[in-house]
N, C-alpha and C. Protein backbone atom coordinates (compact mmCIF):
# COMPACT_ATOMS: atom_id res chain seq x y z
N UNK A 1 97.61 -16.67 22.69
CA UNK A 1 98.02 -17.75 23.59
C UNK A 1 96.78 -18.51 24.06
N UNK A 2 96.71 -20.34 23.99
CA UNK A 2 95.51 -20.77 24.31
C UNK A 2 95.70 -20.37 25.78
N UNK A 3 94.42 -20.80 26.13
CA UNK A 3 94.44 -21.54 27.82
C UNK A 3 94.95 -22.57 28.23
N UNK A 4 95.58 -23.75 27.77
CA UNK A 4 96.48 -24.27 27.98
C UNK A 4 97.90 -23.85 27.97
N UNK A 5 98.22 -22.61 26.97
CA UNK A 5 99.66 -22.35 27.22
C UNK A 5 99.72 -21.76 28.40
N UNK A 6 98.36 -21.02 28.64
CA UNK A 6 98.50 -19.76 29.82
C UNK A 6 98.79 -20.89 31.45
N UNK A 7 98.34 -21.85 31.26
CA UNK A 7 98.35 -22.77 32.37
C UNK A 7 99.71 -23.59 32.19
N UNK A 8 100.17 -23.53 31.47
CA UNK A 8 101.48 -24.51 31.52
C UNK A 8 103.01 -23.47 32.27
N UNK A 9 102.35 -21.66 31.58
CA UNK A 9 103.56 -20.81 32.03
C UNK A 9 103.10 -20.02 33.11
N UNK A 10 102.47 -20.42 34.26
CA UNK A 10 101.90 -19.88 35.41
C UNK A 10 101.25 -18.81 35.17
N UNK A 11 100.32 -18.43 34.08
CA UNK A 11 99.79 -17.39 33.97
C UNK A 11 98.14 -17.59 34.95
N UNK A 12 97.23 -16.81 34.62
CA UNK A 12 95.97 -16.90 34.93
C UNK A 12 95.49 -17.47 34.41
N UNK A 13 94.75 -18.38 33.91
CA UNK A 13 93.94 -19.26 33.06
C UNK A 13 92.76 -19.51 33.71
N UNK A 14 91.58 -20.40 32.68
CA UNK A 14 90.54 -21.03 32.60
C UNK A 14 90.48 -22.49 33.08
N UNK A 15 90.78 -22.63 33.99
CA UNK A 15 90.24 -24.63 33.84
C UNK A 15 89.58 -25.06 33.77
N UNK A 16 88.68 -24.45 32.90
CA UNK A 16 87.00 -24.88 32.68
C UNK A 16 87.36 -25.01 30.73
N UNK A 17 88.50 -24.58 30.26
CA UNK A 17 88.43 -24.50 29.08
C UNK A 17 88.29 -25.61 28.30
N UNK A 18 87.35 -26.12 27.11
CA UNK A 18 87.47 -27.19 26.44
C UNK A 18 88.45 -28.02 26.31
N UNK A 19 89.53 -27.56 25.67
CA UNK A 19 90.77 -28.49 25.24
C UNK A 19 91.04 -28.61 26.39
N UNK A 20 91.45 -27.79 27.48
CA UNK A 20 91.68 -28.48 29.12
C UNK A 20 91.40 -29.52 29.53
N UNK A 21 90.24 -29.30 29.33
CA UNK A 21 89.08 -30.34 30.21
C UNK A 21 89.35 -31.79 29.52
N UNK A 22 89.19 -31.64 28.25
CA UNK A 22 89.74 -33.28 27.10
C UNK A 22 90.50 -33.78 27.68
N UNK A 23 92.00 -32.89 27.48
CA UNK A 23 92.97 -33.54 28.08
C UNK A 23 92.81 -34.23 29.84
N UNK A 24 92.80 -33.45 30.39
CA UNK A 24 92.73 -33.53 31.75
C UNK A 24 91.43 -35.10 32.16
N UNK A 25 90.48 -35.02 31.41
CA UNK A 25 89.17 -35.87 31.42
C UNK A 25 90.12 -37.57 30.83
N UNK A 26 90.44 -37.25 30.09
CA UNK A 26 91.23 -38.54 29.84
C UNK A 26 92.80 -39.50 30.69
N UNK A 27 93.72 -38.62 31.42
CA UNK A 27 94.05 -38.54 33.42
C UNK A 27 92.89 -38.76 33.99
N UNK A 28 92.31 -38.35 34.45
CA UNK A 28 91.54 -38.91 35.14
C UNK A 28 90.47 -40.06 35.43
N UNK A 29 90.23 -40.49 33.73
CA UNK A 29 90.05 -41.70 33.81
C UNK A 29 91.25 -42.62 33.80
N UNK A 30 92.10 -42.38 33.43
CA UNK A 30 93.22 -43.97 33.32
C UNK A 30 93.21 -43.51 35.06
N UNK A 31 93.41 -42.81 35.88
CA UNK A 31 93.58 -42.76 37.66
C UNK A 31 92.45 -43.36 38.10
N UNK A 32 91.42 -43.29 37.69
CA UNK A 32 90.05 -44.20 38.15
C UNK A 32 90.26 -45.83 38.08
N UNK A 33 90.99 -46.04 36.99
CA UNK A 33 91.57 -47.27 36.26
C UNK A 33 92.80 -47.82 37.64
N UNK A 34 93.74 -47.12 37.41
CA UNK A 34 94.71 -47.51 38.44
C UNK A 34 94.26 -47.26 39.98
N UNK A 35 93.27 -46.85 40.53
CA UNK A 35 92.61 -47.01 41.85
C UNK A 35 92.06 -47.87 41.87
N UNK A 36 91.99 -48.45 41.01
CA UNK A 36 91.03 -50.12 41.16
C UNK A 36 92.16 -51.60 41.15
N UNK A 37 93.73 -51.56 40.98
CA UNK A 37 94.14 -52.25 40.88
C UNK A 37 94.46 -52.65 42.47
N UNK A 38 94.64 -53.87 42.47
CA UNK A 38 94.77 -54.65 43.68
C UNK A 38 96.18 -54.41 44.10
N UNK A 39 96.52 -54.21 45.74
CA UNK A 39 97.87 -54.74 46.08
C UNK A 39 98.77 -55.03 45.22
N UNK A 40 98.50 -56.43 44.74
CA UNK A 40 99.42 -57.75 44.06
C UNK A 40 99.53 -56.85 42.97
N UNK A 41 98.56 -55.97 42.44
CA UNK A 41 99.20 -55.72 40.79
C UNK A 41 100.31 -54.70 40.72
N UNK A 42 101.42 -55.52 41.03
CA UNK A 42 102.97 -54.42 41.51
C UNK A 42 103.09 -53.95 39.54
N UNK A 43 103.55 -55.11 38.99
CA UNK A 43 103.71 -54.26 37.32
C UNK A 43 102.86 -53.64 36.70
N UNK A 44 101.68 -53.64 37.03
CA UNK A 44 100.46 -52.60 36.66
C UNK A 44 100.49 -51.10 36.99
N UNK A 45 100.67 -51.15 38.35
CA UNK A 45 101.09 -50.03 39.32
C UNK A 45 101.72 -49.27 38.76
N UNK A 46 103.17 -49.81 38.17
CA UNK A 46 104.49 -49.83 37.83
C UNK A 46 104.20 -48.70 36.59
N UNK A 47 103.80 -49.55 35.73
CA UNK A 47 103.44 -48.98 34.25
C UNK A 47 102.73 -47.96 34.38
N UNK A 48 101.65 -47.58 35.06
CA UNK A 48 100.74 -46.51 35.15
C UNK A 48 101.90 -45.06 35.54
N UNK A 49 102.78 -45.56 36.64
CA UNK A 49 103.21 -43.86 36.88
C UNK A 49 104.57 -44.09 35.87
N UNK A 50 104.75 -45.11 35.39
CA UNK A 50 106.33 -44.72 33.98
C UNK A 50 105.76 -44.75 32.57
N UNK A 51 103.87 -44.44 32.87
CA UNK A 51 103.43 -44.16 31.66
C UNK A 51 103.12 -42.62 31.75
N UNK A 52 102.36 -42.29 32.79
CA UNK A 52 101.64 -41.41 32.79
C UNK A 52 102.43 -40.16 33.75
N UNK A 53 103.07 -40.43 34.60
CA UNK A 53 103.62 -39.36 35.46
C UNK A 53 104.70 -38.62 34.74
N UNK A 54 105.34 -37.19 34.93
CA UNK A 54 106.06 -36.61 34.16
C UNK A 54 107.68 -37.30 33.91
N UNK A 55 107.44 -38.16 35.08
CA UNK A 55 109.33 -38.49 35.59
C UNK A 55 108.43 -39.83 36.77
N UNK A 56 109.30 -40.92 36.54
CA UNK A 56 109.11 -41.45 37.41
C UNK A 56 110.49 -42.65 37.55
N UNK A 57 111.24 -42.43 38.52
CA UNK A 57 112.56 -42.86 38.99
C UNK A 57 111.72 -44.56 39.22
N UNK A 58 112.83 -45.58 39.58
CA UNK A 58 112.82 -46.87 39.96
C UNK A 58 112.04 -47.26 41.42
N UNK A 59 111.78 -48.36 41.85
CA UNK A 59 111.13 -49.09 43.16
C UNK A 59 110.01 -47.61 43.79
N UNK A 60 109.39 -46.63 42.87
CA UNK A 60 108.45 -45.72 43.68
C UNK A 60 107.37 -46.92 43.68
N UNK A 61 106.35 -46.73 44.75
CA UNK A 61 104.96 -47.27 45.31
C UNK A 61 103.93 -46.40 45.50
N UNK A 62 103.00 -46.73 45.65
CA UNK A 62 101.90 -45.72 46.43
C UNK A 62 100.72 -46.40 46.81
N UNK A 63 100.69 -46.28 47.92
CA UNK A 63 99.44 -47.10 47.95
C UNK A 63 98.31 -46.54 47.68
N UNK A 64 97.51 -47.45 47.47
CA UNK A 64 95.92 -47.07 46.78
C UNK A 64 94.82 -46.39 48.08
N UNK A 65 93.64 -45.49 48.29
CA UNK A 65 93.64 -44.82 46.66
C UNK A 65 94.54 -43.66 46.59
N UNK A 66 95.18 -43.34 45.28
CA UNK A 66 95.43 -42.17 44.85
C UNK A 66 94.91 -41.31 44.32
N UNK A 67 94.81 -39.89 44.33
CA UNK A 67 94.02 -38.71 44.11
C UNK A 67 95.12 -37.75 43.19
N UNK A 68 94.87 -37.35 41.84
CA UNK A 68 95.57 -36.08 41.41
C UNK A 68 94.47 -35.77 40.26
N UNK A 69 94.54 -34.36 40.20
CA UNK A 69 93.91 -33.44 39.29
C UNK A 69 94.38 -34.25 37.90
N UNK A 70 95.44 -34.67 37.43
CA UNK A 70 95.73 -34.50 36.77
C UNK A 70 96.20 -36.01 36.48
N UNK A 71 96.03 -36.83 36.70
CA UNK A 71 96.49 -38.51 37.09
C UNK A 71 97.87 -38.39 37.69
N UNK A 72 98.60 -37.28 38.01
CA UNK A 72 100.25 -37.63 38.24
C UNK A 72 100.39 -37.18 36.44
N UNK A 73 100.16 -36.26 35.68
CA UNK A 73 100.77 -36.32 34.65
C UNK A 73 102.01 -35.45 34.96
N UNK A 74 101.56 -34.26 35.55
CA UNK A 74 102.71 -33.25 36.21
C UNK A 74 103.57 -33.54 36.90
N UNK A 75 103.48 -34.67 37.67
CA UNK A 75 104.37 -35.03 38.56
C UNK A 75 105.47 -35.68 38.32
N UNK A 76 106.90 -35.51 39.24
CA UNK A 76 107.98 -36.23 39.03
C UNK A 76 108.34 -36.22 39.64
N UNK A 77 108.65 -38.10 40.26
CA UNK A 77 109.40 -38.51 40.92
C UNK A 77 110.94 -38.93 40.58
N UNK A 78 111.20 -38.97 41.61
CA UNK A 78 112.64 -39.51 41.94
C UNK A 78 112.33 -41.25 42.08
N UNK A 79 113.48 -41.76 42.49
CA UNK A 79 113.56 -43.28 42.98
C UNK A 79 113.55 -43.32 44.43
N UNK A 80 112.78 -44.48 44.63
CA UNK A 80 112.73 -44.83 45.94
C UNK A 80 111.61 -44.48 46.66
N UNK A 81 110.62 -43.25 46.08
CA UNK A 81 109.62 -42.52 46.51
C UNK A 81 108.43 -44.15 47.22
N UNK A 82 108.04 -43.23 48.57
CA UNK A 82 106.80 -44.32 49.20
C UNK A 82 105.58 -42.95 49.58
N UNK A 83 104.42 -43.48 48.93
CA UNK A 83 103.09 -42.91 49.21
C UNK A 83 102.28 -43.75 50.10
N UNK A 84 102.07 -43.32 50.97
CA UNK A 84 101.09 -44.41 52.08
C UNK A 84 99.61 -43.69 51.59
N UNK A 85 98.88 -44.05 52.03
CA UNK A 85 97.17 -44.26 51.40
C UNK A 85 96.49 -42.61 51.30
N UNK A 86 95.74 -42.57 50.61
CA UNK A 86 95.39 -41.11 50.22
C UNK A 86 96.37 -40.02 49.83
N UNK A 87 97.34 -40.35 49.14
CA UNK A 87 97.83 -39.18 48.92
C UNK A 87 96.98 -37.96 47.73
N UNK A 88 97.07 -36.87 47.61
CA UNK A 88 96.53 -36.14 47.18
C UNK A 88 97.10 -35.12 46.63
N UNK A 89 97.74 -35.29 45.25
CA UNK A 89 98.44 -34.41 44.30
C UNK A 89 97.14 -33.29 43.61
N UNK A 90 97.16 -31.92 43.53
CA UNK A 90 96.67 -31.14 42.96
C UNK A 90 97.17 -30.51 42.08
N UNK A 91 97.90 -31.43 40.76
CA UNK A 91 99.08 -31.10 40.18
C UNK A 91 99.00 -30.53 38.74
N UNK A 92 97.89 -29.57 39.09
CA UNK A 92 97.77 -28.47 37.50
C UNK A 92 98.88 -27.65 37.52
N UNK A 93 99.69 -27.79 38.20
CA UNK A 93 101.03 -27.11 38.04
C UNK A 93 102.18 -28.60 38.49
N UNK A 94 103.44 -28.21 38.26
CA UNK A 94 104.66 -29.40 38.48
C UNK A 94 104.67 -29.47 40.04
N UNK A 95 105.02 -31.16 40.51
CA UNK A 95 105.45 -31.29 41.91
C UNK A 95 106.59 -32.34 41.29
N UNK A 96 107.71 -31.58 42.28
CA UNK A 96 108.89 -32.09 41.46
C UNK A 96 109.57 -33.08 43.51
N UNK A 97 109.32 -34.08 43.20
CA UNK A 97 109.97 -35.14 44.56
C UNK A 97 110.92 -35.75 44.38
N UNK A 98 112.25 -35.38 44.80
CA UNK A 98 113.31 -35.98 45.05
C UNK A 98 113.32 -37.65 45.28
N UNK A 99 114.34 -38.23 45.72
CA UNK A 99 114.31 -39.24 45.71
C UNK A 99 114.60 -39.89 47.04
N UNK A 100 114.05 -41.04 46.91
CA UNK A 100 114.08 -41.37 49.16
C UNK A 100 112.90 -40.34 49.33
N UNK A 101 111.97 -39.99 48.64
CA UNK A 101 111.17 -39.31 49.81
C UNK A 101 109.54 -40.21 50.78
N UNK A 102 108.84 -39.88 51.72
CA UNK A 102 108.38 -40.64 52.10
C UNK A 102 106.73 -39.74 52.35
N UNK A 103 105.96 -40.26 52.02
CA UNK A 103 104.55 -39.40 52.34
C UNK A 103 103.84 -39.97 53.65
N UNK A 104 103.79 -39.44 54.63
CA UNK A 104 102.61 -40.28 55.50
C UNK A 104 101.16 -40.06 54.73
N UNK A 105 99.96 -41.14 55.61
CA UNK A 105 98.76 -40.92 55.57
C UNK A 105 98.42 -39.65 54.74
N UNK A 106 97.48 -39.56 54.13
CA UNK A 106 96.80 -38.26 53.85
C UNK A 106 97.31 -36.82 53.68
N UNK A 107 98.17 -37.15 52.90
CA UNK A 107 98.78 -35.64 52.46
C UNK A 107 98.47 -35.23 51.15
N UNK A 108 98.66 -34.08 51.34
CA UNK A 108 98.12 -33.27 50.24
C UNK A 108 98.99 -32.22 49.77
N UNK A 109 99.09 -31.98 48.34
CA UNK A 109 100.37 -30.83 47.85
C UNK A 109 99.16 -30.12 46.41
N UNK A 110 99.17 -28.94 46.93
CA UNK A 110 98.16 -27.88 46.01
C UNK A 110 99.29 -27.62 45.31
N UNK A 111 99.27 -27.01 44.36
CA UNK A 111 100.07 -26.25 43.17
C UNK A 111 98.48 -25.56 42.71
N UNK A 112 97.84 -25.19 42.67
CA UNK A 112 96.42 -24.75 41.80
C UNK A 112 96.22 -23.64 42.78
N UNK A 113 95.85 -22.24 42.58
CA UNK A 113 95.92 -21.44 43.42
C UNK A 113 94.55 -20.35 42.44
N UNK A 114 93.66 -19.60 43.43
CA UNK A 114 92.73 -18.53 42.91
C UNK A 114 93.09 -17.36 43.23
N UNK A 115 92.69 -16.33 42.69
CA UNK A 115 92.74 -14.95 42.64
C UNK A 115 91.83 -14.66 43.99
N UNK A 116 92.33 -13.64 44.88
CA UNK A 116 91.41 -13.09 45.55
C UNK A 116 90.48 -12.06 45.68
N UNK A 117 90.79 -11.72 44.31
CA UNK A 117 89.89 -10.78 43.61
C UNK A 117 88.56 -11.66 43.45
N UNK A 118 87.56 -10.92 44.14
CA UNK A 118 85.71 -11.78 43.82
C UNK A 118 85.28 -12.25 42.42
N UNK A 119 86.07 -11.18 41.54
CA UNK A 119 84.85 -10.91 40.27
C UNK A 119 86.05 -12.11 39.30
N UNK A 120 86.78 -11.73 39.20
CA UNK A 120 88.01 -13.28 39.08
C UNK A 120 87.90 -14.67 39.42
N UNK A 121 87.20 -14.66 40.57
CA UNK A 121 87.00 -16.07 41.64
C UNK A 121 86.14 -16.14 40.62
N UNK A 122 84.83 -15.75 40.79
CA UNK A 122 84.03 -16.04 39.88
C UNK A 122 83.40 -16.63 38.43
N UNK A 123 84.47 -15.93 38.26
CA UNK A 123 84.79 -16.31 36.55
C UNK A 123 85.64 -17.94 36.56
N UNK A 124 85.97 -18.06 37.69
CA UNK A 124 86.70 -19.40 37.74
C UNK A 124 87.85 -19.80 37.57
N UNK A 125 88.68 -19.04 37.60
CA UNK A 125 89.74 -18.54 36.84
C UNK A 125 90.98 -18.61 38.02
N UNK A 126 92.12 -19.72 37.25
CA UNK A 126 93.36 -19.75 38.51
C UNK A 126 94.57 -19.71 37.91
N UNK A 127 95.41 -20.10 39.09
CA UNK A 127 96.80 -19.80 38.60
C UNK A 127 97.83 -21.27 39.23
N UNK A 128 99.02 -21.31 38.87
CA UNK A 128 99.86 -22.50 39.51
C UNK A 128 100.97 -22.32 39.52
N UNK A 129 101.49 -22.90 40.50
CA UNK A 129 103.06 -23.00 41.37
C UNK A 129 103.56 -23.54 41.38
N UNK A 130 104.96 -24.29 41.15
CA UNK A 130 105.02 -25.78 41.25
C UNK A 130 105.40 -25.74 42.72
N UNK A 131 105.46 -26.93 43.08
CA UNK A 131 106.59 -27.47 44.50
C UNK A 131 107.20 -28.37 44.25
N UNK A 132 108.46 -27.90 44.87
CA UNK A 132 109.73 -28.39 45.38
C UNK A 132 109.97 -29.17 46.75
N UNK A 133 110.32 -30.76 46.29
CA UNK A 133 110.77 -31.64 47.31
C UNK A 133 112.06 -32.21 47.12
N UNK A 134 113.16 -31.96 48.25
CA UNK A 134 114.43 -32.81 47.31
C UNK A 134 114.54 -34.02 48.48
N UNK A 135 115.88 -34.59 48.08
CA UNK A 135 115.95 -35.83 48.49
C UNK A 135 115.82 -36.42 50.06
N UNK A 136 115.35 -37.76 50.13
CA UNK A 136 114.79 -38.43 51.63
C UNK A 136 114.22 -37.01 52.25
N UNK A 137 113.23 -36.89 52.02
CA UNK A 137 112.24 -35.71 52.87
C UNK A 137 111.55 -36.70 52.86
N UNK A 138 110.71 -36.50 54.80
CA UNK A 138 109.53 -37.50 55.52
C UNK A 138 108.36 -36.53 55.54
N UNK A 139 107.50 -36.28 54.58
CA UNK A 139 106.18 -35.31 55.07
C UNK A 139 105.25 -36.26 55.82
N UNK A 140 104.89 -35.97 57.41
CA UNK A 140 104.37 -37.01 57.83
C UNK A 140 102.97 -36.91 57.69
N UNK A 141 102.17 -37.74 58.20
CA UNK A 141 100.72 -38.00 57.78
C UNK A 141 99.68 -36.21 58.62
N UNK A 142 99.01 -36.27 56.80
CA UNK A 142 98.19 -35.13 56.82
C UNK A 142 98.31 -33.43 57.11
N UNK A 143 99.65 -33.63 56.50
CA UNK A 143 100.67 -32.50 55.94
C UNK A 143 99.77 -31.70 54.98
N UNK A 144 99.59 -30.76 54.61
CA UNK A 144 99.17 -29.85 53.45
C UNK A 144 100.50 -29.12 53.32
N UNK A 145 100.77 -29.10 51.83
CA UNK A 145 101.86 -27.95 51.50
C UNK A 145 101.41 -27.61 50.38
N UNK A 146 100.98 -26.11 50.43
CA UNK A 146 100.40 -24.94 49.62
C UNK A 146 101.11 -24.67 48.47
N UNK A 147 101.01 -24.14 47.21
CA UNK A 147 101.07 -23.70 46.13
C UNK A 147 102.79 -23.12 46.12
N UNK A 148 103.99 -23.29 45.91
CA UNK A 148 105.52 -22.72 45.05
C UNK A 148 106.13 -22.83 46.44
N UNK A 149 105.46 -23.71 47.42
CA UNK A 149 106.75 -24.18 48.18
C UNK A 149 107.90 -24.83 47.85
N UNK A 150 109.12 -24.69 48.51
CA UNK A 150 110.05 -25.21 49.02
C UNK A 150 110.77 -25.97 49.90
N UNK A 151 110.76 -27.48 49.72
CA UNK A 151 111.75 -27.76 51.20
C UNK A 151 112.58 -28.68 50.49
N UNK A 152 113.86 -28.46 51.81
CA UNK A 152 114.87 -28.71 51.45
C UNK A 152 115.81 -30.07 51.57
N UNK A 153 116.41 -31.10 51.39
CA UNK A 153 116.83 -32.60 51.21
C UNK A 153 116.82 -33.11 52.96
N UNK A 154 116.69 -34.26 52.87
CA UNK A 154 116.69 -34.69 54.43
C UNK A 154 115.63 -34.13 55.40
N UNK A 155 114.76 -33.20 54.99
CA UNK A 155 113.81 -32.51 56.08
C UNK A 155 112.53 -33.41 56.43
N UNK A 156 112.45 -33.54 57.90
CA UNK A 156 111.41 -33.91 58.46
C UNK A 156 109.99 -33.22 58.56
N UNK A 157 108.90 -33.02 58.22
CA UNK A 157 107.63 -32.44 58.43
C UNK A 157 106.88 -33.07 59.03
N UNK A 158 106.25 -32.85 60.55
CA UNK A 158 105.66 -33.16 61.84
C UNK A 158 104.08 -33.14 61.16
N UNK A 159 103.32 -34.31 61.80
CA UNK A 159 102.34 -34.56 61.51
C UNK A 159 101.19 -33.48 61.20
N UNK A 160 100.16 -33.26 60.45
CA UNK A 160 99.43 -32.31 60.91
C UNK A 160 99.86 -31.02 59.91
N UNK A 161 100.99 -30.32 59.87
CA UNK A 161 101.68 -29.49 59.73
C UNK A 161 100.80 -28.66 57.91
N UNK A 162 101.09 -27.51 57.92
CA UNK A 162 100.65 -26.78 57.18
C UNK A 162 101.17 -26.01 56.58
N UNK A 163 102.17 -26.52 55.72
CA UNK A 163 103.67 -26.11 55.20
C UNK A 163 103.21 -24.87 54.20
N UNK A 164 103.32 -23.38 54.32
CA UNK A 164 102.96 -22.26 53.36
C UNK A 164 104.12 -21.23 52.93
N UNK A 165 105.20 -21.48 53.66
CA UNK A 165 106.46 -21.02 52.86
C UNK A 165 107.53 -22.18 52.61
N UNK A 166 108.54 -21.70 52.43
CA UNK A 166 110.14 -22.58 52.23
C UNK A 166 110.08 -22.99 53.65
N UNK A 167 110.92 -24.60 53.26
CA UNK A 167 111.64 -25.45 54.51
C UNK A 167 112.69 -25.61 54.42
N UNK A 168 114.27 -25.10 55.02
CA UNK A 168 115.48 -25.69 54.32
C UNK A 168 115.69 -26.44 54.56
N UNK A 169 117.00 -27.21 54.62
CA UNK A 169 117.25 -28.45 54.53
C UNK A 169 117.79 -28.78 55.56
N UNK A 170 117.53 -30.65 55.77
CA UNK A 170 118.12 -30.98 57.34
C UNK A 170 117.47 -30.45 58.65
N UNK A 171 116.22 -29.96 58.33
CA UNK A 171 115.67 -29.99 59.85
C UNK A 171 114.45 -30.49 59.64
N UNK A 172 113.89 -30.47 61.16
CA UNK A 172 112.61 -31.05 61.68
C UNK A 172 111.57 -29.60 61.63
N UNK A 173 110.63 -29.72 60.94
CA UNK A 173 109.73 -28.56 61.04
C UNK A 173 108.19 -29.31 61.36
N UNK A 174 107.26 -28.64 61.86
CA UNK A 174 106.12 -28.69 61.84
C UNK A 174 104.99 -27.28 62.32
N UNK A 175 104.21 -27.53 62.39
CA UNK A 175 103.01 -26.49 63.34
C UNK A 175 102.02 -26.09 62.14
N UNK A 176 100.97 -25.36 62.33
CA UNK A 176 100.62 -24.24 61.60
C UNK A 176 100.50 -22.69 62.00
N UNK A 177 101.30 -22.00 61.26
CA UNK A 177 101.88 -22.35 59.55
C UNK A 177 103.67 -23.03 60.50
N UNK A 178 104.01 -24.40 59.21
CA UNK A 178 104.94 -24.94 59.11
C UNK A 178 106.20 -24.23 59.79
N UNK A 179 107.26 -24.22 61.09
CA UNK A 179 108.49 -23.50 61.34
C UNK A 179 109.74 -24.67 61.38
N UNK A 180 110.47 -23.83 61.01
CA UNK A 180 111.88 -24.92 61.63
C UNK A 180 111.72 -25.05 63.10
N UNK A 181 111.87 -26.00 63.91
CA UNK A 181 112.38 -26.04 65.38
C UNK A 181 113.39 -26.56 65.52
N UNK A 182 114.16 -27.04 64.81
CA UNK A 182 115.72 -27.84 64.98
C UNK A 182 116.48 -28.04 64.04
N UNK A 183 117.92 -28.09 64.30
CA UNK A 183 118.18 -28.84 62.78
C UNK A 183 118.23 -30.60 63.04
N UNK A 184 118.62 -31.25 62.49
CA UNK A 184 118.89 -32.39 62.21
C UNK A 184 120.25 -32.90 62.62
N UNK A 185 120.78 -33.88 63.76
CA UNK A 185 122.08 -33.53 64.20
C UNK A 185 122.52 -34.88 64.28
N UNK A 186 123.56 -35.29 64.90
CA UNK A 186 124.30 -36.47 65.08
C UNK A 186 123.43 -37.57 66.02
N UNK A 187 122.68 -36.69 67.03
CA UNK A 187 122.03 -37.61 68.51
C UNK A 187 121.13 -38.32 67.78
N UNK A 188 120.57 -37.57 66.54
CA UNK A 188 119.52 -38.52 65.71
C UNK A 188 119.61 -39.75 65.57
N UNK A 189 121.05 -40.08 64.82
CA UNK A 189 121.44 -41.34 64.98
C UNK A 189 121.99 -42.71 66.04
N UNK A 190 121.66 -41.40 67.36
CA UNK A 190 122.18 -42.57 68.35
C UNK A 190 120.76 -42.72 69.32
N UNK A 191 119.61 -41.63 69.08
CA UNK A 191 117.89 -42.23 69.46
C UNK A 191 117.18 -41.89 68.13
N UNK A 192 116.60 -42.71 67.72
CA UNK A 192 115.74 -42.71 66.94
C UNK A 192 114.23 -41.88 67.32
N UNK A 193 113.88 -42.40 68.63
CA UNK A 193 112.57 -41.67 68.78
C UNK A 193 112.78 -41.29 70.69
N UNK A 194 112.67 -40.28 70.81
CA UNK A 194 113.06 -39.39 72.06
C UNK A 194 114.19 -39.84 72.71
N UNK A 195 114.02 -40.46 74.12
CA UNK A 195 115.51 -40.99 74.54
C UNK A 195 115.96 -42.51 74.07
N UNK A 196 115.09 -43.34 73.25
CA UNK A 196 115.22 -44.85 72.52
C UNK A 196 115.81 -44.55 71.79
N UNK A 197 117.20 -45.43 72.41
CA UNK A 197 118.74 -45.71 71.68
C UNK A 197 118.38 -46.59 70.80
N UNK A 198 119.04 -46.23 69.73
CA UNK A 198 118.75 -47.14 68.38
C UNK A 198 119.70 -48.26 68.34
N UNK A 199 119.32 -49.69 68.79
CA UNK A 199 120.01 -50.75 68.89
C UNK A 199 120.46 -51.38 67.63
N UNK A 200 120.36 -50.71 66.67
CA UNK A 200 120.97 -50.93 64.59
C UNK A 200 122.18 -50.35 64.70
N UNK A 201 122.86 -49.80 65.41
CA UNK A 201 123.82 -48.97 64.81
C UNK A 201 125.14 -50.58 64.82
């Protein structure tokens, strides 16, 4: 088995390995490429993640710059997806995003994980997880969510937050490490933000 198969079926692998590195070296330049496009270049944008990303649903955005190990090759979106500035995919393993979902500021989603064994670390040597996002989830700005998480459709994630297990679905979580504190209920829709009645309805 190469080191690429061992990395594709969550085994232990090399990411230092030649054929790795080719592949991976050539993502990362076309992402150098698409961090340089302007605002205005919406069909440029466009083409880059329904060329290069694993899945990429209708009207997704992201604003610039973007960061992934891997250009977004692993990645798959849904439709509707919004990235606000710095997002930061570490996607030597799959990040699989529902659709409606929303990234604040500066978030970051690891899938790439090391051994805590020394003589292992050493050698350089890792492993990967995917994560799981399903539909309209808000991870708000400067979220980290760690390596074979889970969360679940509609869930809110509170700024800051340091998501290291499962989130189910329909609630508001935040802290570190990441907890449910609520679910998600009807009053939502009649204040939007603490006691401010939402004058849309």
């Amino acid at each position: 088995m190469t080191q690429y198969e061992r990395m594709v079926n969550g085994l232990i692998y090399d990411p230092a390995d030649p054929e790795i590195m080719r592949e991976q070296t050539l993502y990362q330049d076309r992402l150098w490429t698409f961090n340089q496009y302007k605002p205005s270049d919406h069909a440029r944008k466009q083409a880059y993640m329904k060329e290069v990303f694993a899945e990429c649903g209708d009207n997704c955005y992201i604003e610039l710059p973007f960061r992934a190990n891997w250009g977004g090759r692993h990645v798959h979106f849904g439709s509707g997806v919004y990235a606000n500035f710095n997002l930061t995919l570490v996607d030597d393993g799959h990040i699989y995003v529902g659709d409606g979902v929303m990234f604040g500021p500066n978030v970051t989603i690891a899938t790439a994980n090391h051994p805590v064994d020394p003589e292992l670390r050493a050698r350089g040597l890792q492993y990967n997880r995917d994560v799981h996002i399903g539909d309209n989830v808000w991870i708000g700005s400067g979220v980290l969510i760690v390596p074979g998480v889970r969360i679940g459709k509609n869930t809110v994630i509170g700024a800051g937050s340091v998501v290291t297990s499962d989130i189910p679905a329909n609630v508001v979580a935040f802290g570190n490490p990441c907890r449910t504190v609520r679910e998600i209920s009807a009053r939502d829709r009649t204040f939007f933000y603490s006691n401010t009645e939402n004058a849309c309805q």
